[in-house]
Structures are given as C-alpha cells and as structure tokens.
Protein backbone atom coordinates (compact mmCIF):
# COMPACT_ATOMS: atom_id res chain seq x y z
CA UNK A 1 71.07 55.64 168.30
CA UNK A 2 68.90 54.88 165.08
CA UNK A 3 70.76 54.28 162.09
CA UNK A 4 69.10 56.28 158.77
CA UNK A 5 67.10 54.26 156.93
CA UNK A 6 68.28 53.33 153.57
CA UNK A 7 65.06 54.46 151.64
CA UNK A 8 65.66 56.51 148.55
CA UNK A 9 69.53 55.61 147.64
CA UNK A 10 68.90 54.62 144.59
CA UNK A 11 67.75 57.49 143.47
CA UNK A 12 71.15 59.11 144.00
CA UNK A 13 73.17 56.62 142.07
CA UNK A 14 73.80 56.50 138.70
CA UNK A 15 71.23 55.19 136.40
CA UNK A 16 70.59 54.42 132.73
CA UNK A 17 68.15 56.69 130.57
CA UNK A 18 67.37 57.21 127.24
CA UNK A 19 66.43 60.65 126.14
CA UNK A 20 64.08 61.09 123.09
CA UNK A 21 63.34 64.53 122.79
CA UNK A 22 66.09 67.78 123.39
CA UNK A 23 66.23 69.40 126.73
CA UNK A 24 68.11 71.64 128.52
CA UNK A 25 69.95 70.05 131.41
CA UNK A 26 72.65 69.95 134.13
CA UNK A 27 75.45 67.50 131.92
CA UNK A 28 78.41 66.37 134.38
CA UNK A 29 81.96 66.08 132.22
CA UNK A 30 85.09 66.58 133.84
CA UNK A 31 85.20 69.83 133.85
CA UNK A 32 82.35 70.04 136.27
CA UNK A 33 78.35 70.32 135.96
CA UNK A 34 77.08 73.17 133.58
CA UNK A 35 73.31 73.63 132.26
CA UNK A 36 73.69 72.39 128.36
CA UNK A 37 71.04 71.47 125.55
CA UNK A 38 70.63 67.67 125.84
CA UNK A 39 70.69 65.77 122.79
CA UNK A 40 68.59 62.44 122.18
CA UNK A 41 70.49 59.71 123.15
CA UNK A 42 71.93 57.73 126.02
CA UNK A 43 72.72 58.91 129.41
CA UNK A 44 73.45 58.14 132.99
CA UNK A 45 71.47 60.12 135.62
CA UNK A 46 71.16 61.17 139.10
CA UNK A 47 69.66 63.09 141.65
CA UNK A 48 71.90 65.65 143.41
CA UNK A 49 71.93 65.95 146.93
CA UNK A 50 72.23 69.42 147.97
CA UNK A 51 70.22 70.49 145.05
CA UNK A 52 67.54 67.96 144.27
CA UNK A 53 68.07 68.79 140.70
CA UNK A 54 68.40 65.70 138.20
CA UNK A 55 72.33 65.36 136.54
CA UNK A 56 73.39 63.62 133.62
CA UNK A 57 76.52 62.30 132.01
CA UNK A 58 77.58 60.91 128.86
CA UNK A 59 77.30 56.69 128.67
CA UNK A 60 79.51 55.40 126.78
C-alpha cells in the first residue's frame, strides 16, 4: 500500500509571522478559536485542516 506523501506539512505547523496592518482573524487561546480583530504584531500561524482557513496565536 502507498504511504501519503509528505508534501504540504509544513503548511499545517506552526509558523512565525509578523502582522503589519489590522485584520480580522481566527486567534487560537485556550479557550478555543474565535474570529477577533488582529492587532499588528507577532504571531504564530497555521493552516487548519478541516477548514483550510489560516489560525493564529499569540507568540510570546
């Protein structure tokens, strides 16, 4: 059986961006993922998998 190939992973891990302008966004915080106004600044983000949509959360 053919394993899946391990193309696009990266794009579901957590990764550093910067965010210059304000945008509304999916934030993650421990409370779970809610659409928010995202402030310039730093972030960690992700694609999610059964949505597609990009996630961020708080670096720190």
């Amino acid at each position: 059986m053919d394993e899946p190939s391990n193309a696009g992973l990266d794009e579901y891990d957590w990764q550093p961006c910067s965010l210059i302008f304000p945008r509304i966004g999916k934030l993650m915080n421990r409370q779970g993922v809610h659409t928010r106004l995202l402030l310039p600044g730093s972030y960690f983000v992700r694609r999610s998998r059964s949505r597609g949509d990009r996630i961020y959360r708080v670096a720190r």
